[in-house]
N, C-alpha and C. Protein backbone atom coordinates (compact mmCIF):
# COMPACT_ATOMS: atom_id res chain seq x y z
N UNK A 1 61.21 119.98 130.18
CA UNK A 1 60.99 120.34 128.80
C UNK A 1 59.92 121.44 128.75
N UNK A 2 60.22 122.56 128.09
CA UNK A 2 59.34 123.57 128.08
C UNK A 2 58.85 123.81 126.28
N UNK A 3 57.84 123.68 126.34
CA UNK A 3 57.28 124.34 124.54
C UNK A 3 56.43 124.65 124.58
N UNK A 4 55.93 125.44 123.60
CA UNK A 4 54.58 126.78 123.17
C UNK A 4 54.76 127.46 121.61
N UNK A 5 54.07 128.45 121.85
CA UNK A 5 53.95 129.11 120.24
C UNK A 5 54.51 130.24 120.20
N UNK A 6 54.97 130.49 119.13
CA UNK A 6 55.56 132.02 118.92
C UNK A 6 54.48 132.24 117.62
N UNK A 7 54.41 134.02 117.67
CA UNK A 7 53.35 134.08 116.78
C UNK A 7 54.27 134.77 116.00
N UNK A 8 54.17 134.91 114.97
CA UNK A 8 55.28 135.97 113.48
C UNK A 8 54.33 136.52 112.11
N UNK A 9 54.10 138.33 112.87
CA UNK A 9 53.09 138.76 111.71
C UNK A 9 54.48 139.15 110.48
N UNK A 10 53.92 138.86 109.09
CA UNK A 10 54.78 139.31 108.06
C UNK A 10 53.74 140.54 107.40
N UNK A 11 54.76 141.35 106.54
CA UNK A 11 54.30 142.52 106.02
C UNK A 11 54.33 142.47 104.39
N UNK A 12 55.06 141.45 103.79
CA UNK A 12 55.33 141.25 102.59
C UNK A 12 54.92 139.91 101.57
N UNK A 13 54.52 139.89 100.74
CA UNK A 13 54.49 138.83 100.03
C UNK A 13 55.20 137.12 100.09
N UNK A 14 56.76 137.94 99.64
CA UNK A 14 57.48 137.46 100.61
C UNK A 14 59.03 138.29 101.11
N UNK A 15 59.43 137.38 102.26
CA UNK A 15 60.01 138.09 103.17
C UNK A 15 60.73 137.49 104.28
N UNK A 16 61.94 137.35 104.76
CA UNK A 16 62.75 136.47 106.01
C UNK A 16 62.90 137.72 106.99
N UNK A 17 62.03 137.14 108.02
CA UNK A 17 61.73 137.78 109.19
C UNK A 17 62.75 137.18 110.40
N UNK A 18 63.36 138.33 110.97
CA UNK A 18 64.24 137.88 112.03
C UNK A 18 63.49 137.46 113.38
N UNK A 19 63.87 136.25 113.98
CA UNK A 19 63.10 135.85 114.40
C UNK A 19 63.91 135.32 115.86
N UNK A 20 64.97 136.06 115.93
CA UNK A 20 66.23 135.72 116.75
C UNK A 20 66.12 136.19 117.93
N UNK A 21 65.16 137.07 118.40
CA UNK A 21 65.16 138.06 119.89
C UNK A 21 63.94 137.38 120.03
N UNK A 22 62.79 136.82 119.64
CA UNK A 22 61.55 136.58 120.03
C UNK A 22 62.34 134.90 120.53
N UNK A 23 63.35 133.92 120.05
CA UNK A 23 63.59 132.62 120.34
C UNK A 23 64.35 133.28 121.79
N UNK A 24 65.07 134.20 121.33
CA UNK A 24 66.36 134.59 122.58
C UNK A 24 64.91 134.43 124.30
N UNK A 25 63.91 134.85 123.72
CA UNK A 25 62.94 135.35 125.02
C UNK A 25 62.42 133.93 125.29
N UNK A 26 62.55 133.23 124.67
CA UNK A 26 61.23 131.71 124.95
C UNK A 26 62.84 130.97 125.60
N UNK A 27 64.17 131.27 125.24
CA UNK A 27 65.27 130.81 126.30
C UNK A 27 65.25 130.98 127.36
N UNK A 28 65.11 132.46 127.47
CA UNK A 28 65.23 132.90 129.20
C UNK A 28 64.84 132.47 129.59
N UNK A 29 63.19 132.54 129.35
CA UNK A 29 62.35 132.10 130.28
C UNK A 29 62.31 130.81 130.88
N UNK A 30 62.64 129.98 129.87
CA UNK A 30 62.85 128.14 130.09
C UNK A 30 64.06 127.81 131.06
N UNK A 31 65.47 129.00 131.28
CA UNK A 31 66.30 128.82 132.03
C UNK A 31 66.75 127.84 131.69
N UNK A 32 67.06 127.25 130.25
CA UNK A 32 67.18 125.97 129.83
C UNK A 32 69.18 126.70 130.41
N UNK A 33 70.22 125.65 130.71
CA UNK A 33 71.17 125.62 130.54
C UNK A 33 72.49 125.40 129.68
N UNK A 34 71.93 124.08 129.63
CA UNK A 34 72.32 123.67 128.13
C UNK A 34 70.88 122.68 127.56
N UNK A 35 71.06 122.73 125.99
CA UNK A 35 70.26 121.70 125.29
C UNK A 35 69.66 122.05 124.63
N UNK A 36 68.67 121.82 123.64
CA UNK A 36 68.52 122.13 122.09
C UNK A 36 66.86 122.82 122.33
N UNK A 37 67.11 123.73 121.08
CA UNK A 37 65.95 124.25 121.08
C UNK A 37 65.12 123.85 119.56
N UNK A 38 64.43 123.15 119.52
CA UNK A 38 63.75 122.59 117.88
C UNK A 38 62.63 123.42 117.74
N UNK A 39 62.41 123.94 116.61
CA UNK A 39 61.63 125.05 115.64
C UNK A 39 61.14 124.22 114.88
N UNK A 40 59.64 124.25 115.16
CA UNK A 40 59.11 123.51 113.51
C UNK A 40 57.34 124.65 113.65
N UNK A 41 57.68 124.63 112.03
CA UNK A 41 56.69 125.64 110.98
C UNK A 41 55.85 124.91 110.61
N UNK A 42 54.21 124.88 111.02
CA UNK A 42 53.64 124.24 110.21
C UNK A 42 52.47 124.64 109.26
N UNK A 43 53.51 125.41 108.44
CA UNK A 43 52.52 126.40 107.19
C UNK A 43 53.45 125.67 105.97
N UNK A 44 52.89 125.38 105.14
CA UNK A 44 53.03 124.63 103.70
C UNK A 44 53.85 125.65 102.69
N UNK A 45 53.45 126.70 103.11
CA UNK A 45 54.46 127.67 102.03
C UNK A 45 54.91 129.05 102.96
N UNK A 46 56.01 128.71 104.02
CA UNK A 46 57.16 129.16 104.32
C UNK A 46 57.93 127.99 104.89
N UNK A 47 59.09 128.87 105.45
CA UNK A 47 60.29 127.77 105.95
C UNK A 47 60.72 128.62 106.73
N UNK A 48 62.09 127.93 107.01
CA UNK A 48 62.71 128.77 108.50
C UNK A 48 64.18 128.35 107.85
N UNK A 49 65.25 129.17 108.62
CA UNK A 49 66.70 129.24 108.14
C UNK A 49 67.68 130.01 109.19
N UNK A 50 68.72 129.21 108.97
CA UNK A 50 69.87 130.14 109.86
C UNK A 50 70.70 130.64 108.37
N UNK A 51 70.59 131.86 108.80
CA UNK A 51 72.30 132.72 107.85
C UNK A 51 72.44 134.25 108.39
N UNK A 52 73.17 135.05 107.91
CA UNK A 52 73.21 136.24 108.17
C UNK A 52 72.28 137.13 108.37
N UNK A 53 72.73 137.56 109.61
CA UNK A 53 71.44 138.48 109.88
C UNK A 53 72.31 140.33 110.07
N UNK A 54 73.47 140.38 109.84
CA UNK A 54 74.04 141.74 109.92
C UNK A 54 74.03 142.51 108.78
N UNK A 55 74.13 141.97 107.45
CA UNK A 55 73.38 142.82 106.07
C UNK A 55 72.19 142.42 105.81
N UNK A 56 71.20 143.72 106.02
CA UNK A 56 69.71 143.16 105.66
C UNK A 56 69.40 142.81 103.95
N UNK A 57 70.95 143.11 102.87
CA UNK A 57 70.77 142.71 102.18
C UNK A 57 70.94 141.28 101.39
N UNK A 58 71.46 140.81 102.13
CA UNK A 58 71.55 139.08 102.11
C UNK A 58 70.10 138.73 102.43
N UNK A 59 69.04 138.97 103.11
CA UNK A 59 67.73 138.55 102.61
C UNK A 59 67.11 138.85 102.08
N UNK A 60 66.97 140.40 101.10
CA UNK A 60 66.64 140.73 99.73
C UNK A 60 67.62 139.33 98.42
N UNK A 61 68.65 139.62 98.81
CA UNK A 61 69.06 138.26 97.72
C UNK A 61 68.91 136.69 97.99
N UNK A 62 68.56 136.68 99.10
CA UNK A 62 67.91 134.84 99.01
C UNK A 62 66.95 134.52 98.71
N UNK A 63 65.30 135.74 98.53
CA UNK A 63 64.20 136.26 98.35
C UNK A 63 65.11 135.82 96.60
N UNK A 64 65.58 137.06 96.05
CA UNK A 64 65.63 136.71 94.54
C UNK A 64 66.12 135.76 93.94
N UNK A 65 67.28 134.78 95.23
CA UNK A 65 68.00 133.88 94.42
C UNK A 65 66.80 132.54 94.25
N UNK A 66 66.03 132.51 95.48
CA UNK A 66 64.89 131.73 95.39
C UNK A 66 63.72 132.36 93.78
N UNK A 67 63.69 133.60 93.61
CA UNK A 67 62.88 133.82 92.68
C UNK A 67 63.41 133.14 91.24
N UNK A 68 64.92 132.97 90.89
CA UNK A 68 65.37 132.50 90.10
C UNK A 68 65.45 131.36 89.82
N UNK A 69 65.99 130.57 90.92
CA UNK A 69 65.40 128.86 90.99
C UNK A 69 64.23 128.59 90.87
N UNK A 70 63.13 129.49 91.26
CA UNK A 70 61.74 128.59 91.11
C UNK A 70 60.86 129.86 90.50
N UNK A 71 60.62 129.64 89.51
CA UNK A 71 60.00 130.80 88.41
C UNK A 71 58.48 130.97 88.90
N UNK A 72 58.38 132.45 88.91
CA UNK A 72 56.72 133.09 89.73
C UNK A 72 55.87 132.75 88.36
N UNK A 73 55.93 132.74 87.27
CA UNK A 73 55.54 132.41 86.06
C UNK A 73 55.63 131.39 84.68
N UNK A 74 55.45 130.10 85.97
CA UNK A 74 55.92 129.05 85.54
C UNK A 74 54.03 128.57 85.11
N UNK A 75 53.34 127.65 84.16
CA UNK A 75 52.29 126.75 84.21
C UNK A 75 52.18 125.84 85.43
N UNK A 76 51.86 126.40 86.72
CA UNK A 76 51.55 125.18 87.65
C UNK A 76 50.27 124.68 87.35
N UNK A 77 50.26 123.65 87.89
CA UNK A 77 48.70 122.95 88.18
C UNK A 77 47.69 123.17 89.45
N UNK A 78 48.88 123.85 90.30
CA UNK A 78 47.92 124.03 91.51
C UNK A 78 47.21 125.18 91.38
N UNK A 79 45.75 124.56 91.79
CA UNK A 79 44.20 125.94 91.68
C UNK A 79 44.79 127.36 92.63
N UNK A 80 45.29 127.12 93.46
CA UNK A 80 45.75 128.33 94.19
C UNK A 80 46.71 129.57 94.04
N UNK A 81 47.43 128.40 93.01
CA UNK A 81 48.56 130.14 92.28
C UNK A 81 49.78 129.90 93.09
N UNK A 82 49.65 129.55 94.10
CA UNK A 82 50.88 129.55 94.95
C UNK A 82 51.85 128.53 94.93
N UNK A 83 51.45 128.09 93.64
CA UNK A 83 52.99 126.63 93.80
C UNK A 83 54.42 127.04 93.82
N UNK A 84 54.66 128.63 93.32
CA UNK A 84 56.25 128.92 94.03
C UNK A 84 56.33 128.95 95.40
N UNK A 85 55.61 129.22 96.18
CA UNK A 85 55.47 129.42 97.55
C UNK A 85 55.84 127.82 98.54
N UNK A 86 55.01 126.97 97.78
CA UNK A 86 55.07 125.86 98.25
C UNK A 86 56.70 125.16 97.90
N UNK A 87 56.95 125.21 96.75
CA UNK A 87 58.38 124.46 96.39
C UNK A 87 59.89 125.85 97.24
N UNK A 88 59.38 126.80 97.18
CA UNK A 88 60.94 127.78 98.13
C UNK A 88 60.38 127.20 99.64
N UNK A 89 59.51 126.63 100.31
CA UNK A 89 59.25 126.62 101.26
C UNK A 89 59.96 125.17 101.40
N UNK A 90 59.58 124.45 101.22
CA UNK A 90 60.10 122.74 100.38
C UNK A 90 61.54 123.37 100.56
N UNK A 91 62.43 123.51 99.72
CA UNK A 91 63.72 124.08 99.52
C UNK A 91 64.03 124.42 101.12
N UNK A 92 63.49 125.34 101.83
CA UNK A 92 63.84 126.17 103.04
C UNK A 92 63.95 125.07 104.49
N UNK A 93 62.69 124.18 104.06
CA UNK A 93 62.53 123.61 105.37
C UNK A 93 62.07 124.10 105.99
N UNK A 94 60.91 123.01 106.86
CA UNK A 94 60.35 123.55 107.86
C UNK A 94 60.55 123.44 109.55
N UNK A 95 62.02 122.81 109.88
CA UNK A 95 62.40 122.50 111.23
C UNK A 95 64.01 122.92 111.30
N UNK A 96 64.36 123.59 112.36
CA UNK A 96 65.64 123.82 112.77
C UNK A 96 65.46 123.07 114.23
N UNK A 97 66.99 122.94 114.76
CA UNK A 97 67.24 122.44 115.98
C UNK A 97 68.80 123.58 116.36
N UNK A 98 68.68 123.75 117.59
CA UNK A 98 69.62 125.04 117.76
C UNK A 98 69.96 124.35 118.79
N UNK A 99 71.43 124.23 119.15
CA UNK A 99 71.97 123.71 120.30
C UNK A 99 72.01 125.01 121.36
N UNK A 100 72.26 124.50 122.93
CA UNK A 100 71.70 126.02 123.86
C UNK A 100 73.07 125.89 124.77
N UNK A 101 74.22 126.66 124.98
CA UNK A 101 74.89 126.42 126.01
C UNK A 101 75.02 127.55 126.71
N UNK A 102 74.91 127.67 127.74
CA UNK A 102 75.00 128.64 128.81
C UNK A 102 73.55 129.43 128.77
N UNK A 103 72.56 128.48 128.24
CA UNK A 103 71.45 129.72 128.26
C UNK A 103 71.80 130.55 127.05
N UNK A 104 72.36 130.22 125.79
CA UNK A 104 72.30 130.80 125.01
C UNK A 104 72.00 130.02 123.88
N UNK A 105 71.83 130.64 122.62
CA UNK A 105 71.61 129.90 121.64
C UNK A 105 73.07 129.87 120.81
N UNK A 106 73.41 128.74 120.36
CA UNK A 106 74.78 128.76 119.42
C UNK A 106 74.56 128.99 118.11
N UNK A 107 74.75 130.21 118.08
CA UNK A 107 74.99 130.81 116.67
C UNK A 107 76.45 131.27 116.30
N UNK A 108 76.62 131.20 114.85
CA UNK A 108 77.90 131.65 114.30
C UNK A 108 77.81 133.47 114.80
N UNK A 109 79.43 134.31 114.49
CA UNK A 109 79.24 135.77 115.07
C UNK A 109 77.92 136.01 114.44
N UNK A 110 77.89 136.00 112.87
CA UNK A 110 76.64 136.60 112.04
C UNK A 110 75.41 136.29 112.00
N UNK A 111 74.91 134.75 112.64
CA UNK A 111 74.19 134.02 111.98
C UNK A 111 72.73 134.66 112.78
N UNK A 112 71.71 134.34 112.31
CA UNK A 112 70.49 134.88 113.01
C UNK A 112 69.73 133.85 112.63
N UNK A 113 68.27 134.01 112.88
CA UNK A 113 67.06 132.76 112.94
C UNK A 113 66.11 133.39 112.25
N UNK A 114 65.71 133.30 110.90
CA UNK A 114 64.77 133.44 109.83
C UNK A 114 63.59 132.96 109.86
N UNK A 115 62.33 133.84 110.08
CA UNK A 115 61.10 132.89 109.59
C UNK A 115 61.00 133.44 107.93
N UNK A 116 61.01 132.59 106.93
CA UNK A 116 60.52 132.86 105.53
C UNK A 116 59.54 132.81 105.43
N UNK A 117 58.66 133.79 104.85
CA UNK A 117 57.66 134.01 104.51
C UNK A 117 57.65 133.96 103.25
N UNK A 118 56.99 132.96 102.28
CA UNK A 118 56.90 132.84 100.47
C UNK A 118 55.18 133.57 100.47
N UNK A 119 54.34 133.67 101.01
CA UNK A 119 52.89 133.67 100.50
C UNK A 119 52.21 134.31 101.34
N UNK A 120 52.63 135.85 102.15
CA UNK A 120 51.87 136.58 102.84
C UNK A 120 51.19 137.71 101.95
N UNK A 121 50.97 139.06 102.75
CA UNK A 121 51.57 138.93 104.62
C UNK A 121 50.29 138.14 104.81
N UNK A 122 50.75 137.42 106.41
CA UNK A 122 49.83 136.48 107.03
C UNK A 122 50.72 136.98 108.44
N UNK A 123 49.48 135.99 109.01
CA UNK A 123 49.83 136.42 110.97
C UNK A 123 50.20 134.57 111.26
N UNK A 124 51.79 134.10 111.10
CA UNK A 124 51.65 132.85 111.26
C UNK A 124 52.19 132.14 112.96
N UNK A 125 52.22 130.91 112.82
CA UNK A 125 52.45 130.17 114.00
C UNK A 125 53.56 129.42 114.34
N UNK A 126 54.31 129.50 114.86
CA UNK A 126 55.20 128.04 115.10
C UNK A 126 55.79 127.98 116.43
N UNK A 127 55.87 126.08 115.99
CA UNK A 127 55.86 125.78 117.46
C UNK A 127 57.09 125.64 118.03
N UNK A 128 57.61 125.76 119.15
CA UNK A 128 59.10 125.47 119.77
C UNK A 128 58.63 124.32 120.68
N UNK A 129 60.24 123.84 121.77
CA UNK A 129 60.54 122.82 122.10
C UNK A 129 61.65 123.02 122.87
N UNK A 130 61.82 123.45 123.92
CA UNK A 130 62.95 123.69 124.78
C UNK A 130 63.43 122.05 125.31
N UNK A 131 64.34 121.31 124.89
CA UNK A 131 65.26 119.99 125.71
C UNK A 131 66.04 120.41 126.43
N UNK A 132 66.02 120.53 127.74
CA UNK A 132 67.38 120.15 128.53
C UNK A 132 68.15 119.05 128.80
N UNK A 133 69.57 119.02 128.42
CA UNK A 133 70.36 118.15 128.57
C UNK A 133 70.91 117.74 130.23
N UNK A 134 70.54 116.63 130.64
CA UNK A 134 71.01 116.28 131.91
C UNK A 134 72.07 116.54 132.42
């Protein structure tokens, strides 16, 4: 079992950062063969996601479809301002598990590996988990 940190600077407020060539590198290295690779985020206001990563405009619209579900100008109670940040993050989730065969990661043709960012830019952390299957 191999795990460590990947670091992910964001540039935007918010923003889904591809995060698919930095996991592809923590594979190699593990020489895992087959077996799962688990992603968990432990920042309170982002998440992580698999979907399309070949139109960069499908994450300009999950950015707004999230702005529409959870209103930037709603009366929260939280002192910090950031309670949309916290509930799209909530929504997003903060753990994926990626099955690995051949030393690869199983993704659909399109699909890619998202870090969401709701409440930057920030320089954040998360941790992986290489399992090999016997």
């Amino acid at each position: 079992m191999h795990s460590g940190t990947l670091t992910v600077p964001t540039k935007r407020h918010m923003e889904l950062v591809d995060i698919t060539g930095q996991i592809t590198e923590v594979l190699t290295e593990s020489k895992t063969h087959n077996g799962q690779l688990i992603l968990f985020n432990p920042h309170t206001t982002a998440g992580l996601t698999i979907n399309e990563g070949a139109d960069p405009a499908v994450r300009d619209d999950i950015i707004a479809g999230l702005r529409q579900i959870v209103p930037l100008d709603y009366r929260y109670r939280h002192m910090e301002g950031n309670s949309p940040s916290h509930i799209m993050a909530s929504l997003m989730g903060c753990s994926l598990t990626i099955f690995i065969e051949d030393n690869q990661l199983v993704l659909g043709t399109w699909q890619r590996v998202f870090f969401c960012e709701f409440d930057g830019p920030r320089t954040r952390k998360l941790k992986w988990q290489v399992i090999n299957n016997p």
